[in-house]
C-alpha atoms as a PDB file:
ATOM      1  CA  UNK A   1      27.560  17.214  31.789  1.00  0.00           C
ATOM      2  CA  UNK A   2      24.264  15.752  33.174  1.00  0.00           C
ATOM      3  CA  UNK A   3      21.775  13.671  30.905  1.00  0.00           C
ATOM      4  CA  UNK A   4      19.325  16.752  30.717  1.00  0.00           C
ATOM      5  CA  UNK A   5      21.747  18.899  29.246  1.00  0.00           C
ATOM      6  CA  UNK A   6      23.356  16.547  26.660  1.00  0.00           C
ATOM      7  CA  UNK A   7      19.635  15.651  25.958  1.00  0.00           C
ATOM      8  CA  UNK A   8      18.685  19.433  25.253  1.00  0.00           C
ATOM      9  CA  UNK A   9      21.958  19.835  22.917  1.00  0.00           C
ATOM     10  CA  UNK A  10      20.943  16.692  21.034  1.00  0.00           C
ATOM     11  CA  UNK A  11      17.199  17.879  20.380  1.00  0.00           C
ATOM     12  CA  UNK A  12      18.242  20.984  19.132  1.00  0.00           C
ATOM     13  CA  UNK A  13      20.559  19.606  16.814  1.00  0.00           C
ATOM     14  CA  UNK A  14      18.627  17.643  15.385  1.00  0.00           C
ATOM     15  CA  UNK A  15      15.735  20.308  14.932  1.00  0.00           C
ATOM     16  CA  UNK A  16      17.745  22.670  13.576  1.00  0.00           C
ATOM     17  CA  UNK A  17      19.251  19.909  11.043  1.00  0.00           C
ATOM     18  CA  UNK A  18      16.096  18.550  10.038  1.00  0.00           C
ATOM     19  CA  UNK A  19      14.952  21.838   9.475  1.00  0.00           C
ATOM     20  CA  UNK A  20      17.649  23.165   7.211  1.00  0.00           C
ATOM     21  CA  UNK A  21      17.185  19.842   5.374  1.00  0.00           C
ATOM     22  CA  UNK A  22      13.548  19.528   4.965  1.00  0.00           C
ATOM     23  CA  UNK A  23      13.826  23.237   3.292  1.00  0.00           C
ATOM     24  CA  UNK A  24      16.418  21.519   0.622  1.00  0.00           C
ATOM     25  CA  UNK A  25      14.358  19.497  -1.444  1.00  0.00           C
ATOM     26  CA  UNK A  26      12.982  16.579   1.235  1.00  0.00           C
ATOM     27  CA  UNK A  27      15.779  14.610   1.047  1.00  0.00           C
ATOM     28  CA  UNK A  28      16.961  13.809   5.071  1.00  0.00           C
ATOM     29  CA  UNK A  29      19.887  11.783   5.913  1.00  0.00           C
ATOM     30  CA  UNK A  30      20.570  11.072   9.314  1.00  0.00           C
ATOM     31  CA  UNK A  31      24.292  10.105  10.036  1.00  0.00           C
ATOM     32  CA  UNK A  32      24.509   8.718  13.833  1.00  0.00           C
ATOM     33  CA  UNK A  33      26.480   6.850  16.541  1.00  0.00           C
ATOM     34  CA  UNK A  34      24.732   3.898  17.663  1.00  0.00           C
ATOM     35  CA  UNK A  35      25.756   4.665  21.198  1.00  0.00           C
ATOM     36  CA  UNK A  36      23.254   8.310  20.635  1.00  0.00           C
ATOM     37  CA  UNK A  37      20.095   5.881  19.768  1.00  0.00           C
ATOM     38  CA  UNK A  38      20.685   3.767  22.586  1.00  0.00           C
ATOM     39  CA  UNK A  39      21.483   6.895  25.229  1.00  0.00           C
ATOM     40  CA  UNK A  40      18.185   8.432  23.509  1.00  0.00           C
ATOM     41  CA  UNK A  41      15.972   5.676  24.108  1.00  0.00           C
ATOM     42  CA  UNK A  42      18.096   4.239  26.937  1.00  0.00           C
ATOM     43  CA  UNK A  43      14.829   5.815  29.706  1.00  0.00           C
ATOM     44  CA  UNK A  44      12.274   5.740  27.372  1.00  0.00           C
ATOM     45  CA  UNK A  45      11.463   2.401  26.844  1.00  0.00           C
ATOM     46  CA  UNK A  46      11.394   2.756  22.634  1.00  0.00           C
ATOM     47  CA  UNK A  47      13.779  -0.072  21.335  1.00  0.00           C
ATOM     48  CA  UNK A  48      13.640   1.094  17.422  1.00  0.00           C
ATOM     49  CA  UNK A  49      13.159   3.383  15.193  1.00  0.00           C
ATOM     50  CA  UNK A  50       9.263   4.096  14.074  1.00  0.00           C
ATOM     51  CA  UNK A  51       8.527   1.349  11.453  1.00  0.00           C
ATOM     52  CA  UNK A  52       7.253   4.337   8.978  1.00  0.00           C
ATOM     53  CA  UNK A  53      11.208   5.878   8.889  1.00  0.00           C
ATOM     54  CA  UNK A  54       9.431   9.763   8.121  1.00  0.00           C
ATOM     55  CA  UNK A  55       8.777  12.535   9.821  1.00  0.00           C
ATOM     56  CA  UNK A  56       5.570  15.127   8.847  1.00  0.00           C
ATOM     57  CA  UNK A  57       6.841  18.786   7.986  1.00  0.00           C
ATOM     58  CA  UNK A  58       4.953  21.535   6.760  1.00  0.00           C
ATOM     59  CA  UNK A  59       4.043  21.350   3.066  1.00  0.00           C
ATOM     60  CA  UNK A  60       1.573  21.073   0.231  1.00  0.00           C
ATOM     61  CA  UNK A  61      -0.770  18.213  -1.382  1.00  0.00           C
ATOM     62  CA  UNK A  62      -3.151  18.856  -4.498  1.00  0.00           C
ATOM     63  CA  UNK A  63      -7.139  18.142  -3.761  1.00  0.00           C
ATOM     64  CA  UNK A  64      -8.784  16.368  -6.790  1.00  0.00           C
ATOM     65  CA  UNK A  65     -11.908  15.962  -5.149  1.00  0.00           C
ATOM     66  CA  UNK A  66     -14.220  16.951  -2.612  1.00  0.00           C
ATOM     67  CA  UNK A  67     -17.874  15.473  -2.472  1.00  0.00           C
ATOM     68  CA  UNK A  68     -20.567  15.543   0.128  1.00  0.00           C
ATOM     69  CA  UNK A  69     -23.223  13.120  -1.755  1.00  0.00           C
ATOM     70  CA  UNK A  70     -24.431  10.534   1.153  1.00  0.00           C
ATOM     71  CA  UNK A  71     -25.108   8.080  -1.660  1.00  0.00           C
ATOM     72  CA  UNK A  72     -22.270   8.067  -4.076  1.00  0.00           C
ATOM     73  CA  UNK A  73     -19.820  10.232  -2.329  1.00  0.00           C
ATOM     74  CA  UNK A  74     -17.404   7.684  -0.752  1.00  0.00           C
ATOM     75  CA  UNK A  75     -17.592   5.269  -3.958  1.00  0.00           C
ATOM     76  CA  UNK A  76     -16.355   7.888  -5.812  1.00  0.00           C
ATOM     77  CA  UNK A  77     -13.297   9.205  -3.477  1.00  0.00           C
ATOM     78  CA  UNK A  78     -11.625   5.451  -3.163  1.00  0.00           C
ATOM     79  CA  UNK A  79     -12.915   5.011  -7.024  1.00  0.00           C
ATOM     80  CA  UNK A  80     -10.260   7.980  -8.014  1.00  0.00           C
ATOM     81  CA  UNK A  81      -8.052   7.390  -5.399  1.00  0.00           C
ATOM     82  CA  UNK A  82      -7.456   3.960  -7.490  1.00  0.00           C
ATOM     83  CA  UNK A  83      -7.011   5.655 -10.690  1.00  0.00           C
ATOM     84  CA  UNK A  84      -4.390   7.873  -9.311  1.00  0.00           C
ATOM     85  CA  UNK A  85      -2.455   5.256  -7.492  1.00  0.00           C
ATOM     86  CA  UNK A  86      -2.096   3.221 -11.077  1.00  0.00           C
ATOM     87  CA  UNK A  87      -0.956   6.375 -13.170  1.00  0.00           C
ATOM     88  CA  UNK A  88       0.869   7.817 -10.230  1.00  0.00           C
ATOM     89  CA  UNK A  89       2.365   4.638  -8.245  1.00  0.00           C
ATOM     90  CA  UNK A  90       5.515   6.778  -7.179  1.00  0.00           C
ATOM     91  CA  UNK A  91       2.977   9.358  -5.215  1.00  0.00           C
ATOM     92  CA  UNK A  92       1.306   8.637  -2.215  1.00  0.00           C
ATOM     93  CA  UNK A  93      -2.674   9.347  -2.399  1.00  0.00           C
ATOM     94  CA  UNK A  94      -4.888  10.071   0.788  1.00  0.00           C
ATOM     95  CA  UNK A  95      -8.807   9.469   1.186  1.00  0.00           C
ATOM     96  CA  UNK A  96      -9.958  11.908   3.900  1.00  0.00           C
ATOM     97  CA  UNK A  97     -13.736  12.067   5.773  1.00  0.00           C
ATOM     98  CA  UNK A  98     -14.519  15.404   7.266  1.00  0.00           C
ATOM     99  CA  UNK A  99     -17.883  15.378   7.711  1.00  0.00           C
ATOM    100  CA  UNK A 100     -19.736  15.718   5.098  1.00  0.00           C
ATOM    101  CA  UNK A 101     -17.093  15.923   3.019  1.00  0.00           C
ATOM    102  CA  UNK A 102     -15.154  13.403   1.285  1.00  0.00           C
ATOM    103  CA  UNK A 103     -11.456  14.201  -0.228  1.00  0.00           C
ATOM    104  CA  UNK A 104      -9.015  12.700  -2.376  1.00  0.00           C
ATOM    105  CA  UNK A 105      -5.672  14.576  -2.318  1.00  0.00           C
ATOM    106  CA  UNK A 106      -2.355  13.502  -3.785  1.00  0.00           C
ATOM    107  CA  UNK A 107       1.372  14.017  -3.437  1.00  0.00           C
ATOM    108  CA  UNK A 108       3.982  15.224   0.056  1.00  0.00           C
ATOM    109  CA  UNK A 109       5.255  18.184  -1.778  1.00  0.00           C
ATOM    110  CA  UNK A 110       7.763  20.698   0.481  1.00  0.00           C
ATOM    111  CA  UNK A 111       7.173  23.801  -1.487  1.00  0.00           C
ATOM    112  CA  UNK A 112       3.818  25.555  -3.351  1.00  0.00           C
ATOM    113  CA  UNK A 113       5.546  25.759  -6.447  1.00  0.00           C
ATOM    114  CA  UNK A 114       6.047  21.770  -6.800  1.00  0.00           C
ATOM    115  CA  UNK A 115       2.424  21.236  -5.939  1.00  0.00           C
ATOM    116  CA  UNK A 116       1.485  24.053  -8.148  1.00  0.00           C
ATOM    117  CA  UNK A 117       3.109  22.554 -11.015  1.00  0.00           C
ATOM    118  CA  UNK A 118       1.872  18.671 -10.208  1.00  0.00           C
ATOM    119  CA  UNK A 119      -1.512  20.108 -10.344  1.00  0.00           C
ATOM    120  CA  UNK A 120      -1.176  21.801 -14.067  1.00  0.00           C
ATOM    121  CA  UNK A 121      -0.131  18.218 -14.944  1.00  0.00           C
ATOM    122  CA  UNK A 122      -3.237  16.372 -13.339  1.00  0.00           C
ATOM    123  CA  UNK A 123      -5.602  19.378 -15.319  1.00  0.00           C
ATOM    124  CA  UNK A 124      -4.671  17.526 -18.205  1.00  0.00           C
ATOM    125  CA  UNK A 125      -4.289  13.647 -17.069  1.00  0.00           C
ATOM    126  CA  UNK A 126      -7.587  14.209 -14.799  1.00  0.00           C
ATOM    127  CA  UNK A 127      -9.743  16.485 -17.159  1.00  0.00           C
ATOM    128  CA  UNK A 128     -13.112  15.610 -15.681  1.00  0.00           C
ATOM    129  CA  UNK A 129     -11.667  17.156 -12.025  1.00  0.00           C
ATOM    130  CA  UNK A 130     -10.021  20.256 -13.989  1.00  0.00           C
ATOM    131  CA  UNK A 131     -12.134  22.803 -11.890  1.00  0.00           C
ATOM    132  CA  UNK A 132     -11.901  21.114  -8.873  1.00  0.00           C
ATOM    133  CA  UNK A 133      -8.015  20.758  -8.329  1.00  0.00           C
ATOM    134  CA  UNK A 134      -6.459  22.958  -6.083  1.00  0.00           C
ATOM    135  CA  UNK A 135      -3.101  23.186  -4.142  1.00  0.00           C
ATOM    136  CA  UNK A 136      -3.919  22.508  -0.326  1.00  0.00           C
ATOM    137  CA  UNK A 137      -1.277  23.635   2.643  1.00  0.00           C
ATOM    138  CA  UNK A 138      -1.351  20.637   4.393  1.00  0.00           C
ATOM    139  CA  UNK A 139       1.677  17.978   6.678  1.00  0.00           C
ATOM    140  CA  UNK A 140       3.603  16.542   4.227  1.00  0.00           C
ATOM    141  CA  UNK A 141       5.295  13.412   5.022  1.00  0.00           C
ATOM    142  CA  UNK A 142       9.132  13.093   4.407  1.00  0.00           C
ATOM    143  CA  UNK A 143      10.808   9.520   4.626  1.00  0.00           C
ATOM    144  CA  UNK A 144      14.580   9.330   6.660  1.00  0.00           C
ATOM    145  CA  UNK A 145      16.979   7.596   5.428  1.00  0.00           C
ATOM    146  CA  UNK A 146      19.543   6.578   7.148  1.00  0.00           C
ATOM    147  CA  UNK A 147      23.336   5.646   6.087  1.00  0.00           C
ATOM    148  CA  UNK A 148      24.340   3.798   9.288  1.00  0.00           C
ATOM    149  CA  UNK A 149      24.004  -0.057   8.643  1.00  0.00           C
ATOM    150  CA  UNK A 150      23.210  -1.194  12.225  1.00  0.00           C
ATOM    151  CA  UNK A 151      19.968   0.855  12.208  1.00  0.00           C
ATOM    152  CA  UNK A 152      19.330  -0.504   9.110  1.00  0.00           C
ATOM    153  CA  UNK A 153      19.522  -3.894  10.674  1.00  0.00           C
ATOM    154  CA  UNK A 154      16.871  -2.589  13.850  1.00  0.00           C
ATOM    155  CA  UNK A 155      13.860  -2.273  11.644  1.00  0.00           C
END
């Protein structure tokens, strides 16, 4: 079999894998023979694994804020963004500029009805944002974690 084709079977694998996976509850485990990283990389010139260890897949955060003030705007994004991260430290917040607009959203969540349920709870942690949070379709980012030592030992 010649590299293209064993590269094709590999890619499709592993799409179809992560795929069934990511639908499961975000929880990825990639189980692997060293000699497959090496043979993927081998013409590439990648030596290791991204440093991040996640993929993006389609999914939900919850928007807590969205402000277009020149003045007071910006303050006020990283200013929540800060409260969330201390009563949330196990979620990951994100700070976004799309001109004019300034957003805080919150949370990698693989399915609407997660979100939806995250963003009853910050109605009543957050009550000054309660008529501005909202459930937003937007990448979520999944980590990978993988069981094989030696890759363990490349990062």
């Amino acid at each position: 079999m010649d590299m293209r084709k064993i590269s094709i079977i590999i890619t499709l694998t592993l799409t179809f894998t992560i795929n069934v996976l990511a639908a499961d509850g975000g929880l990825i485990i990639i189980n692997q023979d060293n000699r497959l990283n090496e043979l993927v990389h081998q013409n590439t010139g990648i030596s290791q694994i991204p440093e991040n260890n996640a993929i993006s897949v389609s999914g939900y955060r919850v928007q807590l804020y969205s402000g277009n003030n020149p003045q007071s705007s910006k303050q006020e994004a990283f200013k929540l963004e800060k409260e969330l991260t201390e009563f949330y430290p196990e979620m990951r917040s994100y700070v976004t500029y799309n001109a004019p607009f300034w957003k805080v959203r919150i949370g990698d969540f693989t399915s609407y009805y997660e979100a939806l349920l995250f963003s009853r709870r910050l109605k009543v942690d957050f009550t000054r944002f309660e008529n501005e949070i909202y459930v937003m379709k937007e990448d979520a980012v999944k980590p990978i974690y993988f069981e094989n030592n030696e890759l363990n030992e490349i990062q």
